[in-house]
C-alpha atoms as a PDB file:
ATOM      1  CA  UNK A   1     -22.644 139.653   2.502  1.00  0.00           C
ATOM      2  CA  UNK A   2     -26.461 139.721   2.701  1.00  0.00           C
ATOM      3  CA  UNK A   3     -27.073 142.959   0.557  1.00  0.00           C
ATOM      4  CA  UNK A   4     -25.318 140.655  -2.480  1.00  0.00           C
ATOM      5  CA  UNK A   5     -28.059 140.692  -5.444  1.00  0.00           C
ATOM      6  CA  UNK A   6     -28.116 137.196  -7.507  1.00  0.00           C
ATOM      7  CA  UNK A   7     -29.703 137.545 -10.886  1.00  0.00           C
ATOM      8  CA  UNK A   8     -32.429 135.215 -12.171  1.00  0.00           C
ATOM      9  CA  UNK A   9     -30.659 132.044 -12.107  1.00  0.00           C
ATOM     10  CA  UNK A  10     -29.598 132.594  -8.458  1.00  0.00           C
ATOM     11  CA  UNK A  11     -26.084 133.634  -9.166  1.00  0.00           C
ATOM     12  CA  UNK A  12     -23.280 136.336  -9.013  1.00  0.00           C
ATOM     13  CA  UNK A  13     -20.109 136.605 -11.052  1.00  0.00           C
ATOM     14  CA  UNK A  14     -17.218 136.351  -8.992  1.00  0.00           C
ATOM     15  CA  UNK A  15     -13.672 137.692  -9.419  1.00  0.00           C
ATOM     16  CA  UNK A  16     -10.756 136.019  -8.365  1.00  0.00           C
ATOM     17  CA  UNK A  17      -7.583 138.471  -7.819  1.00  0.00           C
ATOM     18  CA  UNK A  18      -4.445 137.189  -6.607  1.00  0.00           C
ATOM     19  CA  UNK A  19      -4.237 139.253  -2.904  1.00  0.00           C
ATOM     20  CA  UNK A  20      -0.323 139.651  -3.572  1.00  0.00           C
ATOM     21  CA  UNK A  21       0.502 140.229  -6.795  1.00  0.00           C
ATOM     22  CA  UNK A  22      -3.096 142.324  -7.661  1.00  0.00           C
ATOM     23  CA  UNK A  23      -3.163 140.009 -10.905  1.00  0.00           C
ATOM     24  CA  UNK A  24      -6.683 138.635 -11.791  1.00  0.00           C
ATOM     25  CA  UNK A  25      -6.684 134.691 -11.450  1.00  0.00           C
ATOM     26  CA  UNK A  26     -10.752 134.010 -13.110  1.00  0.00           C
ATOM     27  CA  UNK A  27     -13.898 134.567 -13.209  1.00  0.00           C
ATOM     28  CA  UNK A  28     -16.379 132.132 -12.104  1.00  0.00           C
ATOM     29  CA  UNK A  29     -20.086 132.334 -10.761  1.00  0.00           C
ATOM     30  CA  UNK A  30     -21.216 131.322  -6.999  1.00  0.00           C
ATOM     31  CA  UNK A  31     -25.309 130.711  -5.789  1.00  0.00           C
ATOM     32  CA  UNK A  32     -25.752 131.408  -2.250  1.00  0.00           C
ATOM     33  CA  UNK A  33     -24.161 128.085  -1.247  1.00  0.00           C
ATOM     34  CA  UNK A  34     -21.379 128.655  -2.742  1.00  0.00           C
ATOM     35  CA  UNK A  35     -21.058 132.047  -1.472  1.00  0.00           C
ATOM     36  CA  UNK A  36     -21.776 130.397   2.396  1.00  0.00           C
ATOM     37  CA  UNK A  37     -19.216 127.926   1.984  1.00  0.00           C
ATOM     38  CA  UNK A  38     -16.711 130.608   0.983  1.00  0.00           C
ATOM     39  CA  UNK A  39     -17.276 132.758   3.591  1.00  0.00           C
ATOM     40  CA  UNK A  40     -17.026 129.334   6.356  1.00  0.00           C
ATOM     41  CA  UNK A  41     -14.477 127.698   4.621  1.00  0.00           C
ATOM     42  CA  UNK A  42     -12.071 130.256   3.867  1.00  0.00           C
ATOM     43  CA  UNK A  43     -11.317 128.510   0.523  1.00  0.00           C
ATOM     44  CA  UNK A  44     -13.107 129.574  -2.612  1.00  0.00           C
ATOM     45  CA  UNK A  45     -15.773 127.540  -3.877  1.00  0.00           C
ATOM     46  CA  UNK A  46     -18.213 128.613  -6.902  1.00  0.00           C
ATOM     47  CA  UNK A  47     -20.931 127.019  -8.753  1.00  0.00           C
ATOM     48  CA  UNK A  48     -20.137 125.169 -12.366  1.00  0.00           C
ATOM     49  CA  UNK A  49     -23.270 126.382 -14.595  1.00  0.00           C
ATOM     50  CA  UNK A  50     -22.180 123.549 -17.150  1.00  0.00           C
ATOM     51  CA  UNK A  51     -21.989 120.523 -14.466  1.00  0.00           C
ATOM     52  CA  UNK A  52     -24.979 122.512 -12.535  1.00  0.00           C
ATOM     53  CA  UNK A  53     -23.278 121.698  -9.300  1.00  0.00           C
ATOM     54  CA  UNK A  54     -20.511 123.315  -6.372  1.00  0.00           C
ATOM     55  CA  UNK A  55     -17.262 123.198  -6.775  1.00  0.00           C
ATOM     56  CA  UNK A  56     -14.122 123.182  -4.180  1.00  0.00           C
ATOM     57  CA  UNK A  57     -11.155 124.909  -6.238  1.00  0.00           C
ATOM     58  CA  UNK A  58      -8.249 122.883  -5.812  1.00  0.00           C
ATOM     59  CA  UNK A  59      -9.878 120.022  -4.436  1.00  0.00           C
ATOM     60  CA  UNK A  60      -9.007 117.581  -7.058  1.00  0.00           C
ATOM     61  CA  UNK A  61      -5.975 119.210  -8.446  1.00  0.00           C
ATOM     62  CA  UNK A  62      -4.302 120.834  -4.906  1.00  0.00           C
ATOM     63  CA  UNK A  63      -4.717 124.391  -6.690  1.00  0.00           C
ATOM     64  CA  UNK A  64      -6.618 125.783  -3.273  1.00  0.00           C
ATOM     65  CA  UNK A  65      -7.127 129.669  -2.967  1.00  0.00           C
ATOM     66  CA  UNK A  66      -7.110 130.606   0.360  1.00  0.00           C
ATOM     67  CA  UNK A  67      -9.403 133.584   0.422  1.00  0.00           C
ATOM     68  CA  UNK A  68      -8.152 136.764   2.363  1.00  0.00           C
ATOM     69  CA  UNK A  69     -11.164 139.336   1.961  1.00  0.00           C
ATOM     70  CA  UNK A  70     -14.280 139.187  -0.054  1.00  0.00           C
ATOM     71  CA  UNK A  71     -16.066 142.701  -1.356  1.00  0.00           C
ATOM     72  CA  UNK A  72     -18.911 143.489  -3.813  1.00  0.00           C
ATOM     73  CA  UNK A  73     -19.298 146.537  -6.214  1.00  0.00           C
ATOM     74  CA  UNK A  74     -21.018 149.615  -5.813  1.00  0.00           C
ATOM     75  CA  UNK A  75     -24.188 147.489  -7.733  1.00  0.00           C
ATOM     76  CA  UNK A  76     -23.811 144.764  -5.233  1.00  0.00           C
ATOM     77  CA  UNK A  77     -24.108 142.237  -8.092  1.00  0.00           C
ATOM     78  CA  UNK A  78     -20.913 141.208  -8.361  1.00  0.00           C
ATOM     79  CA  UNK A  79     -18.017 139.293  -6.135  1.00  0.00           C
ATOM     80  CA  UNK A  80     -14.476 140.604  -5.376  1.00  0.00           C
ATOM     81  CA  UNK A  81     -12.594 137.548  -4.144  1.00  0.00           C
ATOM     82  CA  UNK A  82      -9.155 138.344  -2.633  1.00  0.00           C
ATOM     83  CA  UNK A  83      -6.684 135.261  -2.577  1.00  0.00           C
ATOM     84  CA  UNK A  84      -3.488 133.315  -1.392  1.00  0.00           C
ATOM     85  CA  UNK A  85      -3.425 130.911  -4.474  1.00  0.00           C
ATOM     86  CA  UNK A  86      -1.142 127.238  -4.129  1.00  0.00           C
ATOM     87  CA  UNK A  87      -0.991 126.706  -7.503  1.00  0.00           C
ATOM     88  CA  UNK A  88      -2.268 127.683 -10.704  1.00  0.00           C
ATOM     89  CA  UNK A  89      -5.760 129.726 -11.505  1.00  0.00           C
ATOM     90  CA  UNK A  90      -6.416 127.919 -14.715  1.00  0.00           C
ATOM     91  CA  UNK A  91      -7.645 124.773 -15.558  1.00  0.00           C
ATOM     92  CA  UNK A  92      -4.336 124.448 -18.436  1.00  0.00           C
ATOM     93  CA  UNK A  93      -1.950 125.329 -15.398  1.00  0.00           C
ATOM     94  CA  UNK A  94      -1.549 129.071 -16.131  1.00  0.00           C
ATOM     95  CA  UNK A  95      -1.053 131.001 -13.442  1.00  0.00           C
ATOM     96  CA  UNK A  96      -4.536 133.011 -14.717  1.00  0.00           C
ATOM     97  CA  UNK A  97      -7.169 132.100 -16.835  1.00  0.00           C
ATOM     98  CA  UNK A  98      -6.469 135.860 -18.823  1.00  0.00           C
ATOM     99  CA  UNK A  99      -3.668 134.689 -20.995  1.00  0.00           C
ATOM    100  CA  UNK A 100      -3.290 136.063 -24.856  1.00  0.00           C
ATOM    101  CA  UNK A 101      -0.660 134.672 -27.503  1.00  0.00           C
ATOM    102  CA  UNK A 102       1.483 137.595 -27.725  1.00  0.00           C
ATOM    103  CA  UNK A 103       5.002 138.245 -26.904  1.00  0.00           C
ATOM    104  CA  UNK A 104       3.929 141.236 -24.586  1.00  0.00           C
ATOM    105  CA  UNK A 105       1.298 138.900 -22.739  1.00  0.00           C
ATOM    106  CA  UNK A 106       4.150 136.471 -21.893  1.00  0.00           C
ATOM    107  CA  UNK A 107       6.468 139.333 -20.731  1.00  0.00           C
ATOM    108  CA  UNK A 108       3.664 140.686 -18.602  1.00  0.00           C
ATOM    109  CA  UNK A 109       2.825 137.453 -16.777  1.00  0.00           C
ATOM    110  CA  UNK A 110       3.556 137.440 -13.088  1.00  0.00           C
ATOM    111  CA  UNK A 111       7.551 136.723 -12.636  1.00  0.00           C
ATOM    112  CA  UNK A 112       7.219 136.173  -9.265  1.00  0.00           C
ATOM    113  CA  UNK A 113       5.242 133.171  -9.825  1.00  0.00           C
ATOM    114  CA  UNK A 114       7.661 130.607  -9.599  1.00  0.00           C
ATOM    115  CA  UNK A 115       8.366 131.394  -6.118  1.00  0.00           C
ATOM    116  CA  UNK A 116       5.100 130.222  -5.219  1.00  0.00           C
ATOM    117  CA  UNK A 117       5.345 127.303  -7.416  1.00  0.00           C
ATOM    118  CA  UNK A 118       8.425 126.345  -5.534  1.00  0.00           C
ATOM    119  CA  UNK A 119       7.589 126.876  -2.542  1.00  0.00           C
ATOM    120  CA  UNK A 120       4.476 124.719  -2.740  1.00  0.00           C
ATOM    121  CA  UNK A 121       6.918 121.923  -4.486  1.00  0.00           C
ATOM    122  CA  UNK A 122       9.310 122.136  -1.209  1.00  0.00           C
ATOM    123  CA  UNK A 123       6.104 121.714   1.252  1.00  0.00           C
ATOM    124  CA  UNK A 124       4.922 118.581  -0.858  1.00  0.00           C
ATOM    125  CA  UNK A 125       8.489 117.430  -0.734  1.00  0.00           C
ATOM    126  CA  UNK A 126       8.437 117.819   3.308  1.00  0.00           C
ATOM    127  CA  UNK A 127       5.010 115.917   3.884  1.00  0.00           C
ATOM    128  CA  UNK A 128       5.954 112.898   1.125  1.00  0.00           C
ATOM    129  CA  UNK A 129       9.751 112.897   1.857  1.00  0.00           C
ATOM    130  CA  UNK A 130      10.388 110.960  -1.340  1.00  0.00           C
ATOM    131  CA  UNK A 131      13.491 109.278  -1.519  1.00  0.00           C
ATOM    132  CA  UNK A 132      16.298 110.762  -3.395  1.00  0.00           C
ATOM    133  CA  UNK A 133      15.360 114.243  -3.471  1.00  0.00           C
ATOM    134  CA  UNK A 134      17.345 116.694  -2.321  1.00  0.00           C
ATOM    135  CA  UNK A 135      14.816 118.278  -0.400  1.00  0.00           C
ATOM    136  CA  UNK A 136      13.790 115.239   1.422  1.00  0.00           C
ATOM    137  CA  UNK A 137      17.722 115.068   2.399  1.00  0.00           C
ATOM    138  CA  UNK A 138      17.189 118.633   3.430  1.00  0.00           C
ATOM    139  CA  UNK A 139      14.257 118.049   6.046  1.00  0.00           C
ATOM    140  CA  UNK A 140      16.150 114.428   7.399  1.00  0.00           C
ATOM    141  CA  UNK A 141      19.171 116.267   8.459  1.00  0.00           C
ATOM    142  CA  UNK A 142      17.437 119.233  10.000  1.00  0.00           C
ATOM    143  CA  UNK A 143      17.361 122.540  10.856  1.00  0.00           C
ATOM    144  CA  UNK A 144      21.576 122.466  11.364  1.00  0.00           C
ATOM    145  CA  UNK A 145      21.955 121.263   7.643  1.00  0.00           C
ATOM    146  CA  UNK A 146      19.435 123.870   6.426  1.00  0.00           C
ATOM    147  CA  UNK A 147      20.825 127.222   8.222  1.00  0.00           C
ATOM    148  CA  UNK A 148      24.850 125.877   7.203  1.00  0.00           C
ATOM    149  CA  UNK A 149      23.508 125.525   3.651  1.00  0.00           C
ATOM    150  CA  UNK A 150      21.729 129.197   3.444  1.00  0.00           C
ATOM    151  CA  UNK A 151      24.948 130.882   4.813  1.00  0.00           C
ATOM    152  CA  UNK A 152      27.462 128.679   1.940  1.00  0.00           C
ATOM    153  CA  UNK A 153      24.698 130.302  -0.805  1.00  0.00           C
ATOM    154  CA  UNK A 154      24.894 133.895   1.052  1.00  0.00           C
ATOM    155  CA  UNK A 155      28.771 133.621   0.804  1.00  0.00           C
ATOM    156  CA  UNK A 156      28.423 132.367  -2.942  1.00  0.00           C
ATOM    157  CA  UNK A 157      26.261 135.172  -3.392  1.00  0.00           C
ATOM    158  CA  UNK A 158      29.006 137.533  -1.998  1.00  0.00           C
ATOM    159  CA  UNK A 159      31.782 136.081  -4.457  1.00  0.00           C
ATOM    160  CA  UNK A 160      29.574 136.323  -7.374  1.00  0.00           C
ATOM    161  CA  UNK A 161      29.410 139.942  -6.588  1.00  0.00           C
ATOM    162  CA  UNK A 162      32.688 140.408  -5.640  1.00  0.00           C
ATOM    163  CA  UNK A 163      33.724 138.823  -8.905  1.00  0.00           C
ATOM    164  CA  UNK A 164      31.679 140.428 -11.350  1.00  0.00           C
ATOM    165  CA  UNK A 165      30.215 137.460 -12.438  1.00  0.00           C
ATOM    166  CA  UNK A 166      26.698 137.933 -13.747  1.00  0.00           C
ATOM    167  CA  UNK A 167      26.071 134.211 -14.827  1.00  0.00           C
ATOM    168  CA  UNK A 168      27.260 133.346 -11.687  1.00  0.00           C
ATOM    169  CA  UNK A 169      25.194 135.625  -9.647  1.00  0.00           C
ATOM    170  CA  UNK A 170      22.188 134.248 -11.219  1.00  0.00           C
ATOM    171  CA  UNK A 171      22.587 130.475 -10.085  1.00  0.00           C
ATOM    172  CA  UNK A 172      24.086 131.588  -6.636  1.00  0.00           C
ATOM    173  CA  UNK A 173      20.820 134.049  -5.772  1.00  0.00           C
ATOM    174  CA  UNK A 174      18.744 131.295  -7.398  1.00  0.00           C
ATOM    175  CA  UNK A 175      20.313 129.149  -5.258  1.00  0.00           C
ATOM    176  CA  UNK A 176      20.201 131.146  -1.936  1.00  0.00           C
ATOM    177  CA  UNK A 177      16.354 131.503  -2.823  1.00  0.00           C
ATOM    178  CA  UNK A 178      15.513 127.877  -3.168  1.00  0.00           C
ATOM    179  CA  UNK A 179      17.570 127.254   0.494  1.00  0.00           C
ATOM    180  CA  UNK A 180      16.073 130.361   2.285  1.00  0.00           C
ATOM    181  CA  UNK A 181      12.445 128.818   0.935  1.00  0.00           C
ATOM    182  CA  UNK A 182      13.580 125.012   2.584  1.00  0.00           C
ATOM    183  CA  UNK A 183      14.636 127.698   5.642  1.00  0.00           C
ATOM    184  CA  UNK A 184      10.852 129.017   5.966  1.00  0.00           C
ATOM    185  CA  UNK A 185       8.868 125.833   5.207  1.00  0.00           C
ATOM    186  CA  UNK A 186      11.014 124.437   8.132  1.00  0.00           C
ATOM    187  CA  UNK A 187      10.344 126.375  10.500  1.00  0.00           C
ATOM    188  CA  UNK A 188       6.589 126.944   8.871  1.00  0.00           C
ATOM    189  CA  UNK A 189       6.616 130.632   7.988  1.00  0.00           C
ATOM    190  CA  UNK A 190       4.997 131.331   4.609  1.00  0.00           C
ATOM    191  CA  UNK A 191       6.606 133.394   1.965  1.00  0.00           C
ATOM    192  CA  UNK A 192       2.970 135.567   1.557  1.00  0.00           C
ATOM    193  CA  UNK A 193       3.837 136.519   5.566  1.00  0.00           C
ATOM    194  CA  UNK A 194       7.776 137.918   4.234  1.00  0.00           C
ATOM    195  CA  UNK A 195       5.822 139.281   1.771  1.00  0.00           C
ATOM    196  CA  UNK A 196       3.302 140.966   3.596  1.00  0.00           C
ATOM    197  CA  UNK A 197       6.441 142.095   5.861  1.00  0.00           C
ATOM    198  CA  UNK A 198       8.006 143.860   2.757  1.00  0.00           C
ATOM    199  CA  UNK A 199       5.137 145.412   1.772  1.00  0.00           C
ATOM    200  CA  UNK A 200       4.247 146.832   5.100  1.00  0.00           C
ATOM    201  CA  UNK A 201       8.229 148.105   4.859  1.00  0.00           C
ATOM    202  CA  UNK A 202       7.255 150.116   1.581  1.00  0.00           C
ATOM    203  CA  UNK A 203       4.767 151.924   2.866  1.00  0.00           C
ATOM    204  CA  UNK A 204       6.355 153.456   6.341  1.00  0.00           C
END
């Protein structure tokens, strides 16, 4: 990244884009420190022009993006960042910062998001193991309790189906979902690698 041109405050606009879903996240501004630490860290970091200092994403509110590639344009003035987010982009916990007030803004807005959401909920759940929760229950009976409770939601699934029961389909997949998630946290497969699996799939 050394052909990168800063302007004349010694920075470059930088755009975050979720690696997944293709949606963009933000746009923020790095210096050459912040580009560094990016590149070492894996994790995106940018500078604030109204605190005039670095900043970690996530690192006060656990919203990390693990960055997968980083590219510049054609100009070579600005940034491309490609990430793995665990958590919300934006500062008001939207999933981006690119949010309007309309009906067809809400409808477009990533659906798949609460996946990821989840998902990061069930790995906090496994490292704090609060009592009470479900979850935690999940993780202290093991990996038995887990697979016997994925195959009772993938036979609830198949009644649903087999019952023409659309309401109930809905809470059963739902269901199956939220185990299969407990499933890959367990055994410490992220959903972005089934999703990278699928998408490799698509395009044999």
């Amino acid at each position: 990244m050394t052909n990168v041109q800063f302007n004349d405050n010694g920075l470059v606009p930088a755009i975050v884009q979720d690696a997944q879903t293709k949606e963009v996240l933000t746009l923020a501004y790095m210096n050459q420190e912040a580009l560094d630490l990016t590149i070492k860290t894996k994790e995106s970091w940018f500078y604030s022009r109204s605190r005039n200092e670095l900043w970690n994403k996530g690192a006060t509110s656990g919203n990390k993006q693990k960055v997968i590639d980083i590219r510049y344009d054609c100009d070579q003035d600005a940034i491309l960042l490609l990430v793995h987010p665990e958590g919300p982009a934006c500062h008001t916990g939207a999933v981006s910062c690119f949010q309007g007030d309309g009906e067809s803004d809400r409808n477009d807005r990533d659906p798949f998001a609460i996946l990821k959401s989840l998902e990061k909920t069930i790995a906090n759940r496994k490292e704090h193991m609060p009592e009470g929760a479900y979850t935690t229950y999940l993780f202290t009976e093991g990996i038995d309790k887990i697979l016997k409770k994925v195959g009772e939601e993938a036979s609830e699934v198949i009644i649903a189906a087999k019952n023409d029961d659309q309401t109930e389909m809905h809470w059963e997949v739902a269901d199956l979902f939220y185990h299969l998630l407990v499933l890959l946290e367990e055994k410490k497969i992220p959903l972005a690698a089934i999703m990278k699996t699928l998408e490799q799939r698509h395009k044999v």
